[in-house]
PDB file of N, CA and C in Angstrom:
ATOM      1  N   UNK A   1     140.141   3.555  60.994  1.00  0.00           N
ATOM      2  CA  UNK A   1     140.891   4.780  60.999  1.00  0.00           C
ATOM      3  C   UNK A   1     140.460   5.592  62.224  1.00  0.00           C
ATOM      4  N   UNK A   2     141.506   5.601  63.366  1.00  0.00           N
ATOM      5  CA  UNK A   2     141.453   6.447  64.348  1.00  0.00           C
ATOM      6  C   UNK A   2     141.188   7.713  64.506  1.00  0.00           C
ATOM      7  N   UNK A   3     140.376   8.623  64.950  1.00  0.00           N
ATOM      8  CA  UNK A   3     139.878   9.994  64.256  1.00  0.00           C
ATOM      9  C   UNK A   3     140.260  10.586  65.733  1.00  0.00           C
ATOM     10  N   UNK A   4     139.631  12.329  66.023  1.00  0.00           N
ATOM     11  CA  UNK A   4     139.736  12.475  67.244  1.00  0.00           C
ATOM     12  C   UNK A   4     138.386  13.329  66.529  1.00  0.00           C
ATOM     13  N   UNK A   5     136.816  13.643  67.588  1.00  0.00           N
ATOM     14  CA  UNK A   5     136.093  14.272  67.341  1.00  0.00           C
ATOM     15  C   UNK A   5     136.076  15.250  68.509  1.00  0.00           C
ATOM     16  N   UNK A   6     135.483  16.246  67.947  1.00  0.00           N
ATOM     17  CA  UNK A   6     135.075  17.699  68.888  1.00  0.00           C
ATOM     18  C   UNK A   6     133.562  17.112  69.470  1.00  0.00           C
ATOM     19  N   UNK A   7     132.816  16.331  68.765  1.00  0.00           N
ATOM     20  CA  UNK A   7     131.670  16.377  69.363  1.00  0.00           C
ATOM     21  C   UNK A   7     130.560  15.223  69.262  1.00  0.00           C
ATOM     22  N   UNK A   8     129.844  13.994  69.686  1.00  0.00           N
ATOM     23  CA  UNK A   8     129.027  12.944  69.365  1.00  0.00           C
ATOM     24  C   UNK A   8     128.615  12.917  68.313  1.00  0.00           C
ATOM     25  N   UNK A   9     127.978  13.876  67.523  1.00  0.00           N
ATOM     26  CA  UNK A   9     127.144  14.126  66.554  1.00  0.00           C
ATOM     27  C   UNK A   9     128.445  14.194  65.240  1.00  0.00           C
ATOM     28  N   UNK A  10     129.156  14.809  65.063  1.00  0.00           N
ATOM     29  CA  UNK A  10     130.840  14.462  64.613  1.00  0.00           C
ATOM     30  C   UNK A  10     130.826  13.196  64.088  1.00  0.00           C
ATOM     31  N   UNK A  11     131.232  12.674  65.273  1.00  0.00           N
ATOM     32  CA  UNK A  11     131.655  11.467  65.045  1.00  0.00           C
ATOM     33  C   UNK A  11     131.014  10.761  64.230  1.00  0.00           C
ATOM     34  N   UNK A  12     129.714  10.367  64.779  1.00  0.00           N
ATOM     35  CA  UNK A  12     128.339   9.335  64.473  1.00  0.00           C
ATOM     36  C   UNK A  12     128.423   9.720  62.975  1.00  0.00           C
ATOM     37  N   UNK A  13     128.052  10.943  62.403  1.00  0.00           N
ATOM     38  CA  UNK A  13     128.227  11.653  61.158  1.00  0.00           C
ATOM     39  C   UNK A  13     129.081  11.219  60.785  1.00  0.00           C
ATOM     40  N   UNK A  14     130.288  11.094  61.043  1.00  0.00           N
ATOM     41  CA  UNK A  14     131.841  10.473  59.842  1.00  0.00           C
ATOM     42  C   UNK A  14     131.629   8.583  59.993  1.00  0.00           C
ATOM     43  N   UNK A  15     130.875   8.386  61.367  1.00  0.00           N
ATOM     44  CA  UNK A  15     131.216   7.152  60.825  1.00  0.00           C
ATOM     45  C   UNK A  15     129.796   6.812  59.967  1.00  0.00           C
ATOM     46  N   UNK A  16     129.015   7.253  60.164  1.00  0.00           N
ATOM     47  CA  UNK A  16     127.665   6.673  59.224  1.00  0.00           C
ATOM     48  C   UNK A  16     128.547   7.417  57.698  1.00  0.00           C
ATOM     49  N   UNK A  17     128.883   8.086  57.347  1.00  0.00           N
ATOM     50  CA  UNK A  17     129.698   8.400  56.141  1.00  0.00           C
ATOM     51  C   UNK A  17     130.950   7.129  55.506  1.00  0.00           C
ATOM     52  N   UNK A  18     131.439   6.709  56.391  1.00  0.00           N
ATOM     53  CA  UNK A  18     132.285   5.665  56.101  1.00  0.00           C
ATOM     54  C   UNK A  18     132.112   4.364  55.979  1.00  0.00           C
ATOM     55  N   UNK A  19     130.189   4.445  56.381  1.00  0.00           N
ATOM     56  CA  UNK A  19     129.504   2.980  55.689  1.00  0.00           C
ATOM     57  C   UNK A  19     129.319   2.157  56.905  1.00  0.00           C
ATOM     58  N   UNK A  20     129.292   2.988  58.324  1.00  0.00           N
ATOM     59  CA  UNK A  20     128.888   2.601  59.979  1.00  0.00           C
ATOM     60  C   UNK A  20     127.302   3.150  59.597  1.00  0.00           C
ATOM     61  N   UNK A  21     126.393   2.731  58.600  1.00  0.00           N
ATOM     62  CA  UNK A  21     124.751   3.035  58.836  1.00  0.00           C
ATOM     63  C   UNK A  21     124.014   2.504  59.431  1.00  0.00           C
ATOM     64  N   UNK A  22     123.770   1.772  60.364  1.00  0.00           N
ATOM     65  CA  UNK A  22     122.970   1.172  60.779  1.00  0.00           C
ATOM     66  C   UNK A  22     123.449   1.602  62.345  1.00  0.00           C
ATOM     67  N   UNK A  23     122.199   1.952  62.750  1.00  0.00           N
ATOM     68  CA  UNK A  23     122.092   1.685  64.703  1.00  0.00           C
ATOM     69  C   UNK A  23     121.500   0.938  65.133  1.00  0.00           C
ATOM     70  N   UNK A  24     122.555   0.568  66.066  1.00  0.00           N
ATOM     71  CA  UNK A  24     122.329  -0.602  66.951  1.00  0.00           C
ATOM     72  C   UNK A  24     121.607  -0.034  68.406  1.00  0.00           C
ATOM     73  N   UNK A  25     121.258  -0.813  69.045  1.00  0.00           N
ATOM     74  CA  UNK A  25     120.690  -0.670  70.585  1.00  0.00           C
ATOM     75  C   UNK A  25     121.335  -1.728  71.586  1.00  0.00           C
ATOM     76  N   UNK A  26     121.561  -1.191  72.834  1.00  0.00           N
ATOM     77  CA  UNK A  26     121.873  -2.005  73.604  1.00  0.00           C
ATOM     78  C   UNK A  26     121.530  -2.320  74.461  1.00  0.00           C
ATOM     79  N   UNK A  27     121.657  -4.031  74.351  1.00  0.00           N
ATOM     80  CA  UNK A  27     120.549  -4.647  75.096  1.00  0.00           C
ATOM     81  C   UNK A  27     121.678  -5.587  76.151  1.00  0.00           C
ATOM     82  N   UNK A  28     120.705  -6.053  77.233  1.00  0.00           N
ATOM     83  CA  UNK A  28     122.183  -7.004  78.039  1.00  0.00           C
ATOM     84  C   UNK A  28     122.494  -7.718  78.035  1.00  0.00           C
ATOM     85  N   UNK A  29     122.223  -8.604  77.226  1.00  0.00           N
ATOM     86  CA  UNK A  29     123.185  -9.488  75.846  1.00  0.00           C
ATOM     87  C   UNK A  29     123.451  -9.816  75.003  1.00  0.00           C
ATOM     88  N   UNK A  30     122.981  -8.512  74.300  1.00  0.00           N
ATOM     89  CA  UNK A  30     123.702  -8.206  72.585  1.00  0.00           C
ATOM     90  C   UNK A  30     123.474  -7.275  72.369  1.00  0.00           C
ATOM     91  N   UNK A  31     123.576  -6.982  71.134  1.00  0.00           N
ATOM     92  CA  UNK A  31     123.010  -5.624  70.205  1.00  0.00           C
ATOM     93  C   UNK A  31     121.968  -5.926  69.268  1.00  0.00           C
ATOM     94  N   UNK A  32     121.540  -5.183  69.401  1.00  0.00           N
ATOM     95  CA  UNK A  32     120.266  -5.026  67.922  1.00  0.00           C
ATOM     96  C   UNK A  32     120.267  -4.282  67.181  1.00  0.00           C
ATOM     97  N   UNK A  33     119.750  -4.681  65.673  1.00  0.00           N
ATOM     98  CA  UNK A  33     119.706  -4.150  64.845  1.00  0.00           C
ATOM     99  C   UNK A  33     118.826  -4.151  64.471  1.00  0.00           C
ATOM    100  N   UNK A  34     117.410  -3.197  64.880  1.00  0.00           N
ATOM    101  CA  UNK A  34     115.970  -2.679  64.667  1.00  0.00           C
ATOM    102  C   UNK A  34     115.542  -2.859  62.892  1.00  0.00           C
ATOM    103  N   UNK A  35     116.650  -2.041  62.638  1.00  0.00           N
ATOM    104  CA  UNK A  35     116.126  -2.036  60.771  1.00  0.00           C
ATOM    105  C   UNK A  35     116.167  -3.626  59.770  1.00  0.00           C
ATOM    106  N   UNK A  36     117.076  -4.270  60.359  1.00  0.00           N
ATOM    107  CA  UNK A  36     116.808  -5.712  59.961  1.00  0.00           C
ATOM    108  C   UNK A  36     116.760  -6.838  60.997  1.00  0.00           C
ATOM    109  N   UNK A  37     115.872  -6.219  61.603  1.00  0.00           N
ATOM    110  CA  UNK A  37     115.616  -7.261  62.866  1.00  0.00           C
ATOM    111  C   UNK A  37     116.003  -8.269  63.310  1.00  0.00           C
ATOM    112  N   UNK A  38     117.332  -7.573  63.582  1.00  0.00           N
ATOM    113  CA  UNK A  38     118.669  -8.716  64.312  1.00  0.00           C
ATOM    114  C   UNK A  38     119.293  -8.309  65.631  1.00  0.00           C
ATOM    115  N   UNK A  39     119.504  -9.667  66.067  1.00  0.00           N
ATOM    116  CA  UNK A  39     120.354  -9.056  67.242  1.00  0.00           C
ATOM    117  C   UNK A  39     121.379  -9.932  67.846  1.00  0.00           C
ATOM    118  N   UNK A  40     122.049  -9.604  67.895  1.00  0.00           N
ATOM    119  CA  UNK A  40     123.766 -10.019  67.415  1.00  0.00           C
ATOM    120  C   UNK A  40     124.246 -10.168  68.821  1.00  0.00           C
ATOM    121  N   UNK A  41     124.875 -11.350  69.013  1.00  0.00           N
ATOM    122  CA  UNK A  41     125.801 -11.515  70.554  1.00  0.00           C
ATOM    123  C   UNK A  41     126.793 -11.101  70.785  1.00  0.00           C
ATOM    124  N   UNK A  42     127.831 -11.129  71.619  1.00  0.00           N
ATOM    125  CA  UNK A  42     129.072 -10.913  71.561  1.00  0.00           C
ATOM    126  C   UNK A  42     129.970 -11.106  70.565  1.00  0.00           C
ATOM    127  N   UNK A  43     129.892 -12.354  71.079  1.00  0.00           N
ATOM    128  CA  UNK A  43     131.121 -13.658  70.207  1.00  0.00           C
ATOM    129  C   UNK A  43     130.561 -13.399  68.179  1.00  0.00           C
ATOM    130  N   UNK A  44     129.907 -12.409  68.307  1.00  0.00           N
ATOM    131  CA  UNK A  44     129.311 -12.080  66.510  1.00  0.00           C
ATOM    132  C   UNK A  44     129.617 -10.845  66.007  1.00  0.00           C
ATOM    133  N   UNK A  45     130.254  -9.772  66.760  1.00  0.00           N
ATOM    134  CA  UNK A  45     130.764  -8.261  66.511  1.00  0.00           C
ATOM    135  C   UNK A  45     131.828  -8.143  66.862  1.00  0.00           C
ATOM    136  N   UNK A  46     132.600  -7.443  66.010  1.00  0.00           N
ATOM    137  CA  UNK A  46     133.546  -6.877  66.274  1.00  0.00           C
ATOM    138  C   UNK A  46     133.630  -5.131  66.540  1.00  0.00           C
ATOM    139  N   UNK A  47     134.219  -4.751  67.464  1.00  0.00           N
ATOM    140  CA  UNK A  47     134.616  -3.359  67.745  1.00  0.00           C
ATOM    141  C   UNK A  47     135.397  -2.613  66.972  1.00  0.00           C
ATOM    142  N   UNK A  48     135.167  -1.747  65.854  1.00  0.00           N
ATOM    143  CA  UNK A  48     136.425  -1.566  65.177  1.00  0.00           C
ATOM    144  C   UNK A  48     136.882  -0.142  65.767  1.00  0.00           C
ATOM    145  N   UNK A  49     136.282   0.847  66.475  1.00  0.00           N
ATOM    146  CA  UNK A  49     136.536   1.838  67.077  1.00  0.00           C
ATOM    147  C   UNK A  49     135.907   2.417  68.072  1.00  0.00           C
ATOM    148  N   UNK A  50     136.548   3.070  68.926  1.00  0.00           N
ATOM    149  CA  UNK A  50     135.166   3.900  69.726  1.00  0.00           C
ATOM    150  C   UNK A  50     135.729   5.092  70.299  1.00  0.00           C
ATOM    151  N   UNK A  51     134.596   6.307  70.752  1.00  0.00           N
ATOM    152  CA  UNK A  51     135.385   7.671  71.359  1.00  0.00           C
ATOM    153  C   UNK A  51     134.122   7.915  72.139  1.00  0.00           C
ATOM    154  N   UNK A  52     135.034   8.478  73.497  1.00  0.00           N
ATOM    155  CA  UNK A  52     134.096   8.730  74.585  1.00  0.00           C
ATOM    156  C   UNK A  52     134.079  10.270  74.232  1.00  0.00           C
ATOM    157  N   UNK A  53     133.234  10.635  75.131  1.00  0.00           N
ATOM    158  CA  UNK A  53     133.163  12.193  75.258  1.00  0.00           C
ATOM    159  C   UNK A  53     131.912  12.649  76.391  1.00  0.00           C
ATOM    160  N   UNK A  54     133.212  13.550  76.845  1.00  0.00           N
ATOM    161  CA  UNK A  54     131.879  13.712  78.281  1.00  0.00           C
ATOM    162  C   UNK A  54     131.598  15.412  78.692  1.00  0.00           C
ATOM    163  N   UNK A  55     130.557  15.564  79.190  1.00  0.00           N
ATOM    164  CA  UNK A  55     129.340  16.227  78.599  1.00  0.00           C
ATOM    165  C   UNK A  55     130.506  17.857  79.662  1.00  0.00           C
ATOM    166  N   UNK A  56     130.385  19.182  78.767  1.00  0.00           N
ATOM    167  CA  UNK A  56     130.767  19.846  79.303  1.00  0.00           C
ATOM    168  C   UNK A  56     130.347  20.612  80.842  1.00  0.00           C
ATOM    169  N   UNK A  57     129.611  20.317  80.574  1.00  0.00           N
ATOM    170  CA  UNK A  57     128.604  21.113  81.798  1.00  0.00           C
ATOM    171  C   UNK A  57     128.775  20.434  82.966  1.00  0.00           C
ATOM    172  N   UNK A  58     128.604  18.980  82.703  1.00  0.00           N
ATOM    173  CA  UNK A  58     128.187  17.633  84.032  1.00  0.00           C
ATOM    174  C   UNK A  58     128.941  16.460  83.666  1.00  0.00           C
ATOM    175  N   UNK A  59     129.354  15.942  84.712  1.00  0.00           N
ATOM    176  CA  UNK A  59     130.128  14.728  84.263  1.00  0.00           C
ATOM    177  C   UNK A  59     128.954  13.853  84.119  1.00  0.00           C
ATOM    178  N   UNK A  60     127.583  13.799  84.626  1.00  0.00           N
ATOM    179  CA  UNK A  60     127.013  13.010  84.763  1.00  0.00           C
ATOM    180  C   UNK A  60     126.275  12.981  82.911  1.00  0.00           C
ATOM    181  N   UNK A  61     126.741  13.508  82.065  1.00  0.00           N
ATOM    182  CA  UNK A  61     126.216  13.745  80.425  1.00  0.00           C
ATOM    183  C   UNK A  61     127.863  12.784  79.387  1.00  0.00           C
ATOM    184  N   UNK A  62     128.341  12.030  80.294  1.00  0.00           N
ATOM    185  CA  UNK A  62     129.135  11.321  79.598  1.00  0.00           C
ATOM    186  C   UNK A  62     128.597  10.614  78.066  1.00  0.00           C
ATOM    187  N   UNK A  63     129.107  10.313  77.258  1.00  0.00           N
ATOM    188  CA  UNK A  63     128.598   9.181  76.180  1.00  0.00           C
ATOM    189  C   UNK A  63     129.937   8.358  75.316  1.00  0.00           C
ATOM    190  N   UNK A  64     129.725   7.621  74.669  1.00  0.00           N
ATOM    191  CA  UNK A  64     130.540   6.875  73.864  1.00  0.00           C
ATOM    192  C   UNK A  64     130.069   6.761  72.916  1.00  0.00           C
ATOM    193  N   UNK A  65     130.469   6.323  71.717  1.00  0.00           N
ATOM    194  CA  UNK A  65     130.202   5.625  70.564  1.00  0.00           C
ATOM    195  C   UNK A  65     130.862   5.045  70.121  1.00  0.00           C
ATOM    196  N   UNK A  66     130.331   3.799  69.729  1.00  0.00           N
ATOM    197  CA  UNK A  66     130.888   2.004  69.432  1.00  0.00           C
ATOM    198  C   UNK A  66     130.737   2.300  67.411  1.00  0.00           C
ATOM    199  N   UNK A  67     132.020   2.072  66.549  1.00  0.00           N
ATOM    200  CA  UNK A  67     132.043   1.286  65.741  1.00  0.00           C
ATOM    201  C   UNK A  67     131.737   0.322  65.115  1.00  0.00           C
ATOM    202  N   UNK A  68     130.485  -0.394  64.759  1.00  0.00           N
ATOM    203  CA  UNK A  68     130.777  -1.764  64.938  1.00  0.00           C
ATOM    204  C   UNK A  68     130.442  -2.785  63.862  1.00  0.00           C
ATOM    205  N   UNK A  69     130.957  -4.015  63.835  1.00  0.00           N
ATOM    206  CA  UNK A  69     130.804  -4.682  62.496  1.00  0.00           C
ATOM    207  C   UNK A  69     130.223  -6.353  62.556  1.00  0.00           C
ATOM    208  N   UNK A  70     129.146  -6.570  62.445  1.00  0.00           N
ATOM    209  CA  UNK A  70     129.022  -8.013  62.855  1.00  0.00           C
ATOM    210  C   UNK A  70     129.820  -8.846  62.110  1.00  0.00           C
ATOM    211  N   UNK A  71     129.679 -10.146  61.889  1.00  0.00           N
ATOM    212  CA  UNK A  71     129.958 -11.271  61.459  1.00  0.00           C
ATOM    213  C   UNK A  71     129.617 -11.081  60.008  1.00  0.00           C
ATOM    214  N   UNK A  72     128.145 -11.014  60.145  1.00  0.00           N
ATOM    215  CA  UNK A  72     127.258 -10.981  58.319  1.00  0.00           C
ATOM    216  C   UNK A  72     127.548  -9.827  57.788  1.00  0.00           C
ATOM    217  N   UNK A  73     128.274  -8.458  58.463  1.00  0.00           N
ATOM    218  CA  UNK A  73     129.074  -7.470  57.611  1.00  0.00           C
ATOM    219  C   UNK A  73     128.255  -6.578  57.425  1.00  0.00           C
ATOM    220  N   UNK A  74     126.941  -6.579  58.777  1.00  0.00           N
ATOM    221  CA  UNK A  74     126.410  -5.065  59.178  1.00  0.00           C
ATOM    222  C   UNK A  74     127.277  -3.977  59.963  1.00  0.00           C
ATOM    223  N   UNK A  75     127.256  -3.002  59.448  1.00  0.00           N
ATOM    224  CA  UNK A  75     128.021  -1.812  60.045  1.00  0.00           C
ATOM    225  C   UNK A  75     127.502  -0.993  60.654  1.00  0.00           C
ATOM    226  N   UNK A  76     127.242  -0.568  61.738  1.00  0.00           N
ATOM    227  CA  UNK A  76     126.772   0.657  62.393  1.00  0.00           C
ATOM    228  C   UNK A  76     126.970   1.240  63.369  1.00  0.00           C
ATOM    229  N   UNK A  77     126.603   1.963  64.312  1.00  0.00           N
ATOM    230  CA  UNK A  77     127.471   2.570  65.911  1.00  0.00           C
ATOM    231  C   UNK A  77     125.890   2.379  66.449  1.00  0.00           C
ATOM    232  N   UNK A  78     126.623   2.401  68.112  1.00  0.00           N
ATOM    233  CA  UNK A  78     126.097   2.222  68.881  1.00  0.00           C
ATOM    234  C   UNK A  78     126.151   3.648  69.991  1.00  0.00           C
ATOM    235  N   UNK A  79     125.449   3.992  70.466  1.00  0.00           N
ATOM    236  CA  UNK A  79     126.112   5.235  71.066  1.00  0.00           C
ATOM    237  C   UNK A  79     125.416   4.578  72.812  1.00  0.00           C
ATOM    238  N   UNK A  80     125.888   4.897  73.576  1.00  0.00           N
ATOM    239  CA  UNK A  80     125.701   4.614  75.174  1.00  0.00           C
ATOM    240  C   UNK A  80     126.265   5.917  76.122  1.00  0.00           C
ATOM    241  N   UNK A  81     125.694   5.864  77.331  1.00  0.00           N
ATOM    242  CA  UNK A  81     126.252   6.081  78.148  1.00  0.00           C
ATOM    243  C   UNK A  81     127.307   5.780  78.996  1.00  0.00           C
ATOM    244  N   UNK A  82     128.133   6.400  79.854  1.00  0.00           N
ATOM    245  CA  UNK A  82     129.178   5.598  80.370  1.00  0.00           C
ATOM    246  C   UNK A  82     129.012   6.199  81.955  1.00  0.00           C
ATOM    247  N   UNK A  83     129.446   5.576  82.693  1.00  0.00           N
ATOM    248  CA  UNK A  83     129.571   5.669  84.444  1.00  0.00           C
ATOM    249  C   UNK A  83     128.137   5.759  84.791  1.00  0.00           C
ATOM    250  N   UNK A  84     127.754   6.295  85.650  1.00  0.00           N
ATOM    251  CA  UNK A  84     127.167   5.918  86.438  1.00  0.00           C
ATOM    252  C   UNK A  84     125.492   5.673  85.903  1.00  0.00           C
ATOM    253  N   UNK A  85     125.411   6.275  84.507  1.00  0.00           N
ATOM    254  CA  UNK A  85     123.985   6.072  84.045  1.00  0.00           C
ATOM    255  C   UNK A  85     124.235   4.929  83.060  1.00  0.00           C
ATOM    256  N   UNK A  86     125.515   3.932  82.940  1.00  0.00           N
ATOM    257  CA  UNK A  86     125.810   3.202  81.963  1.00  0.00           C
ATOM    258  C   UNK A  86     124.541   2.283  82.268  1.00  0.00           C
ATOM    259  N   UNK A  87     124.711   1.494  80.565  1.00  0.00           N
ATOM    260  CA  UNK A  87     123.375   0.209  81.273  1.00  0.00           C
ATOM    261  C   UNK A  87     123.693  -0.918  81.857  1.00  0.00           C
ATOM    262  N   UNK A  88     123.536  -1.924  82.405  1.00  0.00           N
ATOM    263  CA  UNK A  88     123.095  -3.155  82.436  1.00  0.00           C
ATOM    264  C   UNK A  88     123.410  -4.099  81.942  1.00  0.00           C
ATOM    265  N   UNK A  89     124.460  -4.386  81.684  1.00  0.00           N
ATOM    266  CA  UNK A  89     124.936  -5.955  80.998  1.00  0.00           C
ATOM    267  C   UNK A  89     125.543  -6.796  81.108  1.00  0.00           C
ATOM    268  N   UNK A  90     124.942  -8.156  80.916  1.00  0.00           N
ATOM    269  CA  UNK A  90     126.228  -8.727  81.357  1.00  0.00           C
ATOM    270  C   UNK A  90     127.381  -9.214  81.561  1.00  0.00           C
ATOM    271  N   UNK A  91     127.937 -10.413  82.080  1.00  0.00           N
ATOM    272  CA  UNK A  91     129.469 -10.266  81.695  1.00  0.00           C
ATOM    273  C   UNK A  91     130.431 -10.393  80.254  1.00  0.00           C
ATOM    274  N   UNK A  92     129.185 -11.376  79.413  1.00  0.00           N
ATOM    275  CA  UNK A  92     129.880 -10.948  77.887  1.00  0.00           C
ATOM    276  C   UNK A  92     129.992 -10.149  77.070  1.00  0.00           C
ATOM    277  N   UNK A  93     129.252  -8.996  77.456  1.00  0.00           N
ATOM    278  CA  UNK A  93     128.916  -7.549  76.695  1.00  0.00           C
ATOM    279  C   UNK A  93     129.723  -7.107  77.201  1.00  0.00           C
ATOM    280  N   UNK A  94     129.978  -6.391  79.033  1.00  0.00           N
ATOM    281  CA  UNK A  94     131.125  -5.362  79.295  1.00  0.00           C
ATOM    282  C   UNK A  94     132.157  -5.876  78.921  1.00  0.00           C
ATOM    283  N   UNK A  95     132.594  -7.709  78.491  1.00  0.00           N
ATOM    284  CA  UNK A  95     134.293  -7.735  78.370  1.00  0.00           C
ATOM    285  C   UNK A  95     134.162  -7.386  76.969  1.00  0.00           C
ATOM    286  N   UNK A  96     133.030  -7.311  75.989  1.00  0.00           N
ATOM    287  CA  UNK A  96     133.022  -6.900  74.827  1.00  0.00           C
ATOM    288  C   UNK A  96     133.676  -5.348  74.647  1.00  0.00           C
ATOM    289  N   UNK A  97     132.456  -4.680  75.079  1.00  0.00           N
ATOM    290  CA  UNK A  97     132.281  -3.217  74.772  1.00  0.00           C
ATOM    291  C   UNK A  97     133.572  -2.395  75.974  1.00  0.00           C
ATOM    292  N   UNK A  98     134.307  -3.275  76.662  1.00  0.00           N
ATOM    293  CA  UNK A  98     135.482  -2.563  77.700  1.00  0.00           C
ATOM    294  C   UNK A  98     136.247  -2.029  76.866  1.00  0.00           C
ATOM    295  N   UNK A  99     137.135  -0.785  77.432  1.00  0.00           N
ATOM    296  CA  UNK A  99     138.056  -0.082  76.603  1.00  0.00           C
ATOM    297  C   UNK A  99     138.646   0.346  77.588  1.00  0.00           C
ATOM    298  N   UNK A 100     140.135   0.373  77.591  1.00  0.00           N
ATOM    299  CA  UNK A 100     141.127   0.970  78.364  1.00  0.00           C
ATOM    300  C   UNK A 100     141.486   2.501  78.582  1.00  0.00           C
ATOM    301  N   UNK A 101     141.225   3.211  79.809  1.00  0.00           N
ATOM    302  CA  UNK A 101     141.107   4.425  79.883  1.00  0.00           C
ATOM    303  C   UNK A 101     142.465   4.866  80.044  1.00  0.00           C
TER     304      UNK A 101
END
């Protein structure tokens, strides 16, 4: 369910409410999942949503947050940076985590 948020903390909040609990980390070729010490590849998550939002003050305070659902039917977001402080990954993660602006 497509939402529109006012603010990161928003969001993260409705989706950890809708059963997105778990955070992930991103690493540069997969995600992890710290609390059950997993870490999940591409080709093993699915994206079910995401919303950027960039920082009022500075463009350079951009962020996103990833939806996301593995394979074994962990749910949680991922939150990142985007442009120029984005991280590091490689080519199976950005065609993962890409989104059309």
């Amino acid at each position: 369910m497509k939402k529109h948020y006012i603010s990161l903390s928003e969001a993260t909040n409705d989706l950890k409410a809708r059963g997105y609990s778990y955070d992930f980390n991103l690493k540069p070729t997969c995600i992890e999942c710290p609390a059950v010490h997993l870490q999940i590849s591409p080709e093993k998550f699915t994206v079910d949503e995401f919303y950027r939002f960039e920082g009022m003050s500075s463009t350079d305070d951009n962020s996103i947050v990833f939806a996301i659902t593995s394979d074994e039917g962990i749910k949680g977001v991922l939150v990142d940076a985007y442009g120029v402080y984005a991280s590091n990954l490689n080519e199976n993660m950005i065609k993962k985590l890409s989104f059309r602006r």
